[in-house]
C-alpha atoms as a PDB file:
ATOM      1  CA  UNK A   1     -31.111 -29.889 -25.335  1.00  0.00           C
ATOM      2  CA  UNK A   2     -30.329 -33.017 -26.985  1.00  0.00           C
ATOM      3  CA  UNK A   3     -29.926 -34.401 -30.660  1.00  0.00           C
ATOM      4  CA  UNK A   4     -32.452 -32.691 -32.892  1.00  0.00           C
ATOM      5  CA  UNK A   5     -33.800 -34.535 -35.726  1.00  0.00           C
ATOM      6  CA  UNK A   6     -32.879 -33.817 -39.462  1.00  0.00           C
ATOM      7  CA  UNK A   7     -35.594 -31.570 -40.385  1.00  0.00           C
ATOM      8  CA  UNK A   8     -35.119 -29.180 -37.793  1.00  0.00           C
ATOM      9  CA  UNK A   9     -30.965 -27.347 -37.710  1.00  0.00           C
ATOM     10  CA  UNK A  10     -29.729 -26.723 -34.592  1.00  0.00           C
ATOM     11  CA  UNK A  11     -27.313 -23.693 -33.614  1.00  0.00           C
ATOM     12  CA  UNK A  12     -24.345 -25.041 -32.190  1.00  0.00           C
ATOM     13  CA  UNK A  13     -21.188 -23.113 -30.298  1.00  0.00           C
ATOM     14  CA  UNK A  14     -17.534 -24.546 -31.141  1.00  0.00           C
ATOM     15  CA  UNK A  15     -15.413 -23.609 -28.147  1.00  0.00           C
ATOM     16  CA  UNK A  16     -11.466 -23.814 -28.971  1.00  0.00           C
ATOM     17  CA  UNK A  17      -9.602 -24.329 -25.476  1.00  0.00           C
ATOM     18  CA  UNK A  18      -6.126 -24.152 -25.772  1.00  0.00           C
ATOM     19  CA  UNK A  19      -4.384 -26.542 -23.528  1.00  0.00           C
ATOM     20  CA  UNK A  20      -0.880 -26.819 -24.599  1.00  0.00           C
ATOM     21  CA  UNK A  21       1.969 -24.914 -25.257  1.00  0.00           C
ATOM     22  CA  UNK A  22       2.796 -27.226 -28.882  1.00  0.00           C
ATOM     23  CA  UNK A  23       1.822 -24.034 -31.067  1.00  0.00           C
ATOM     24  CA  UNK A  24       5.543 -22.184 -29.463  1.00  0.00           C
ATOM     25  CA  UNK A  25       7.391 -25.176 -30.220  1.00  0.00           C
ATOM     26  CA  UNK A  26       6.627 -24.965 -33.781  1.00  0.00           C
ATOM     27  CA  UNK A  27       8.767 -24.041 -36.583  1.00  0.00           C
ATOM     28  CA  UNK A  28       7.687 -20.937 -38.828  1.00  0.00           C
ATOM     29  CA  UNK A  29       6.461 -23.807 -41.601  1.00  0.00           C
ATOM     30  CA  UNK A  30       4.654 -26.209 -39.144  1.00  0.00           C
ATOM     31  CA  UNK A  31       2.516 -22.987 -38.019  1.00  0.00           C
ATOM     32  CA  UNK A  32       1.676 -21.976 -41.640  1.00  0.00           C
ATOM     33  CA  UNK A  33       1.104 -25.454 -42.422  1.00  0.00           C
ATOM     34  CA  UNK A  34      -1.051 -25.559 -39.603  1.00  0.00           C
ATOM     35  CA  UNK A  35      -2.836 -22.150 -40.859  1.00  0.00           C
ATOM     36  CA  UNK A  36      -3.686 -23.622 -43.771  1.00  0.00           C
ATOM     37  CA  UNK A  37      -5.880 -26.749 -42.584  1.00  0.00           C
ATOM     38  CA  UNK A  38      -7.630 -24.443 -40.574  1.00  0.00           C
ATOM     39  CA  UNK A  39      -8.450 -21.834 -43.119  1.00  0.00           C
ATOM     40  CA  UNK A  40      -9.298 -24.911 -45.517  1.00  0.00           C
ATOM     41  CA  UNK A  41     -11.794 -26.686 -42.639  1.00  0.00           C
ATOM     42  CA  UNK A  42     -13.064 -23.457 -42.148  1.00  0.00           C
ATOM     43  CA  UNK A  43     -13.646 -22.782 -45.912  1.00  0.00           C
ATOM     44  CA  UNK A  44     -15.089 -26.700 -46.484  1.00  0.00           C
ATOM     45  CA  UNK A  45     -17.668 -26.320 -43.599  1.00  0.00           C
ATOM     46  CA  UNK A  46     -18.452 -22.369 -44.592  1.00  0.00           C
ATOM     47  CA  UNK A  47     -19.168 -23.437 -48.282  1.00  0.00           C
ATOM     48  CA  UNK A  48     -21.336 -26.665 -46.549  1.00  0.00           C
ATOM     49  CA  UNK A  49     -23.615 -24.415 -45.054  1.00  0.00           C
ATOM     50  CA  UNK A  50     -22.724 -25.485 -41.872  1.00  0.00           C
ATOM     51  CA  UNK A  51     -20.307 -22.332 -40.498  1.00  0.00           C
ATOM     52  CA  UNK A  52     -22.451 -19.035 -39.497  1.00  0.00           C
ATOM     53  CA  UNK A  53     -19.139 -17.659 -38.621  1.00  0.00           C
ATOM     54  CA  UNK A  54     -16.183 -17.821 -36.156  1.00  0.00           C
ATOM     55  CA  UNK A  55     -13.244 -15.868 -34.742  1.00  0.00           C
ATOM     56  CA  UNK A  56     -10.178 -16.295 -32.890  1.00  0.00           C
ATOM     57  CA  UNK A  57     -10.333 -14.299 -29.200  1.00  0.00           C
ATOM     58  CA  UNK A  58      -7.640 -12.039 -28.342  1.00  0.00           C
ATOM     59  CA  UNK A  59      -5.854 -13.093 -25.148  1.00  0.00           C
ATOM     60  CA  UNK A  60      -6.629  -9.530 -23.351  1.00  0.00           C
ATOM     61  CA  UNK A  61      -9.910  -8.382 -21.790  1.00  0.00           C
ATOM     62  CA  UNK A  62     -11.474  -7.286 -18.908  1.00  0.00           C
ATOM     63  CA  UNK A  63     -13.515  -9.945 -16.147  1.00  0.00           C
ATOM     64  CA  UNK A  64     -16.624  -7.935 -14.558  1.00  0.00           C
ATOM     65  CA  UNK A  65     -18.128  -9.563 -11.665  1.00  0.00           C
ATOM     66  CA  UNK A  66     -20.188  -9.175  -8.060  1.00  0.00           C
ATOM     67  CA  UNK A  67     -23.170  -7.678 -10.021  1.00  0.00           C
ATOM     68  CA  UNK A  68     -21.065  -5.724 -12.579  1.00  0.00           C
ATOM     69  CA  UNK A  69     -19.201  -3.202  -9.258  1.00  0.00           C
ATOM     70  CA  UNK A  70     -15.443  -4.452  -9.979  1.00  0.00           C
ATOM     71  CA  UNK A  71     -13.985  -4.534 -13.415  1.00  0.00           C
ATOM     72  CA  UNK A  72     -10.566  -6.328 -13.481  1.00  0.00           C
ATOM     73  CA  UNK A  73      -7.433  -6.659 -16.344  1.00  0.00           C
ATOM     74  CA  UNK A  74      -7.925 -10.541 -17.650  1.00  0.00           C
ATOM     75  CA  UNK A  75      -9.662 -13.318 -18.824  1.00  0.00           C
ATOM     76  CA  UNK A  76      -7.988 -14.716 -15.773  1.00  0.00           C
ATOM     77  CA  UNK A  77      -8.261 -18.357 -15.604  1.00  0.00           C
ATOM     78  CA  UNK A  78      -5.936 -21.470 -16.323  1.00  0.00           C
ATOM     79  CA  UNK A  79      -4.358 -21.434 -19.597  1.00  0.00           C
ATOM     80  CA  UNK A  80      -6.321 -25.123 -19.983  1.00  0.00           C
ATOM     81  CA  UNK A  81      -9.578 -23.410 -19.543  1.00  0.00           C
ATOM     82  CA  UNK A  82      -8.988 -20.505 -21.819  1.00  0.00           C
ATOM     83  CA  UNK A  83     -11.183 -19.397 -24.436  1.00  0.00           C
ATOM     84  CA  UNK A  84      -8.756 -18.869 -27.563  1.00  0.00           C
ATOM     85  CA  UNK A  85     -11.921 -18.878 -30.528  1.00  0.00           C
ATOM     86  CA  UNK A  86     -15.352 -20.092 -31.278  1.00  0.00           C
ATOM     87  CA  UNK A  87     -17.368 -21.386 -34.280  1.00  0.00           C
ATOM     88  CA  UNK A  88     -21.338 -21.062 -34.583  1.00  0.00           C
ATOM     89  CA  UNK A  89     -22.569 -24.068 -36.790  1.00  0.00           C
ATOM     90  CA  UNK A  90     -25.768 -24.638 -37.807  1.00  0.00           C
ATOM     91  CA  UNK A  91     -26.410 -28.527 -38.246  1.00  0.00           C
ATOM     92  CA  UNK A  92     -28.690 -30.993 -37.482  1.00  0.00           C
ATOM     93  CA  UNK A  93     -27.640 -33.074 -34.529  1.00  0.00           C
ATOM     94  CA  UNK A  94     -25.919 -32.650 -31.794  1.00  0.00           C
ATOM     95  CA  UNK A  95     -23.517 -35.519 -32.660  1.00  0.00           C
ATOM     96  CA  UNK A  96     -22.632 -34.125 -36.106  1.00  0.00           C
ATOM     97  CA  UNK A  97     -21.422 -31.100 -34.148  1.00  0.00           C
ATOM     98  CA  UNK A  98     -18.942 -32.820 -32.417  1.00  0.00           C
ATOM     99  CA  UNK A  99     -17.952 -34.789 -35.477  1.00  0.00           C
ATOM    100  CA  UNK A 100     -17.349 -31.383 -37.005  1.00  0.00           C
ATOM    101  CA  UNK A 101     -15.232 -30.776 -33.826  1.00  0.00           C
ATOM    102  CA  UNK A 102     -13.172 -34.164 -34.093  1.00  0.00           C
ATOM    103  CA  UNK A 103     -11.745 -32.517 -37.294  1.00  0.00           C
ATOM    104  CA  UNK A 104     -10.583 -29.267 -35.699  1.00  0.00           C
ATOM    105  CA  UNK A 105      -6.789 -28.990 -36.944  1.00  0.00           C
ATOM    106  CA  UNK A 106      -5.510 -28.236 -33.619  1.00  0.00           C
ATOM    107  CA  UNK A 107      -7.160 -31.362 -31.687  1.00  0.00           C
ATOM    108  CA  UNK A 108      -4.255 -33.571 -32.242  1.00  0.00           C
ATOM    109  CA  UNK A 109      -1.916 -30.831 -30.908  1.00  0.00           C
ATOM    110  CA  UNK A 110      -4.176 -30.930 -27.971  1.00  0.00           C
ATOM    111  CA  UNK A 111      -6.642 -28.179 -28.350  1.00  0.00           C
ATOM    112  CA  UNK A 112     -10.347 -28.907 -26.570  1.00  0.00           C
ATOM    113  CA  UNK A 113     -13.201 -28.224 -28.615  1.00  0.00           C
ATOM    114  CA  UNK A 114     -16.285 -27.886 -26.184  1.00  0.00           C
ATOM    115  CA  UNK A 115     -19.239 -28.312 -28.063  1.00  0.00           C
ATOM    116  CA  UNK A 116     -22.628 -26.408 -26.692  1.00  0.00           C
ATOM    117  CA  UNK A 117     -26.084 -25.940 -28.301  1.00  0.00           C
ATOM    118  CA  UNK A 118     -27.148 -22.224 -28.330  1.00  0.00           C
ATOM    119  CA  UNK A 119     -30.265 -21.739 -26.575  1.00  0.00           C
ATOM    120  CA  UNK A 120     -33.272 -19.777 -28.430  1.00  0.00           C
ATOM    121  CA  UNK A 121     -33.853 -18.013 -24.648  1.00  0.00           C
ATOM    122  CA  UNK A 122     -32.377 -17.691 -21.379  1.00  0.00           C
ATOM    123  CA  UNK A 123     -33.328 -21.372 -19.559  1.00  0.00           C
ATOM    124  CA  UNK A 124     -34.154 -19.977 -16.543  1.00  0.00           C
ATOM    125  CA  UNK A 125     -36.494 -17.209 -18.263  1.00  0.00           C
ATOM    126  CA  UNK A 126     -37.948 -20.003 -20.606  1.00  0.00           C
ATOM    127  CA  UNK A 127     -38.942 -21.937 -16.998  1.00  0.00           C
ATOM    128  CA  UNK A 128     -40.204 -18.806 -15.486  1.00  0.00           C
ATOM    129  CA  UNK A 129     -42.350 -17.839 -18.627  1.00  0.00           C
ATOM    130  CA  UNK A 130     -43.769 -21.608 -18.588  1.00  0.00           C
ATOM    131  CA  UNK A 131     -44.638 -21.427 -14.904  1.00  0.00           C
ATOM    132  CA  UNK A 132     -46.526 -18.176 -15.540  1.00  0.00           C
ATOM    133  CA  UNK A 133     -48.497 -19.560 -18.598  1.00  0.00           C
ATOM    134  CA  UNK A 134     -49.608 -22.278 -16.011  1.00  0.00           C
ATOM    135  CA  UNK A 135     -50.704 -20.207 -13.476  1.00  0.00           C
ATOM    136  CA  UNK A 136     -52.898 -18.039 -15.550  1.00  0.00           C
END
């Protein structure tokens, strides 16, 4: 899915990646500080119309896999690639998304924000429910 156009908002999923270790180093004040901007981005782009909601993940779960037969402690992955929090914006291009993303707090401290449209449906069950429609 690509840029929309103006007239026609797009859901779009923030994905907060937290590759460094800078929020330990911090004193007590630079992590309050730091609380702030985010509570005041999230308030600004809430109050915009923009923000559907967001939350931070916890840094426990469980990781099912092979069809759902083993269930293991985790997430288990690199501490680069882990999920720490998400935003769901609704905005009109794709590109305003990640402009919304540039201004994450945490990006300078270097926190990845992957930015990903939200699909209406399940690609591979929109392709299979066009290939159908064809043949009949």
């Amino acid at each position: 899915m690509n840029s929309t156009s103006p007239s026609n908002p797009t859901r779009y999923m923030l994905l907060f990646r937290d590759g460094d270790a800078t929020y330990h180093q911090m004193s007590p004040a630079q992590r309050q500080e730091l609380l702030q901007q985010w509570n005041e981005w999230y308030q600004r782009l809430f109050s915009q119309g923009k923000l559907e909601g967001g939350h931070p993940l916890e840094g426990t779960g469980r990781v099912v896999s092979r069809s759902g037969s083993r269930t293991v402690d985790g997430p288990f992955v690199e501490s680069t690639e882990a999920v720490g929090g998400y935003f769901l914006l609704t905005v009109n291009t794709l590109e305003e998304a990640v402009e919304i993303a540039s201004d994450c707090p945490s990006v300078r401290l270097g926190l990845t924000v992957e930015v990903r449209p939200v699909a209406d449906m399940c690609p591979s069950l929109r392709q299979f429910q066009e290939a159908l429609a064809e043949a009949v």
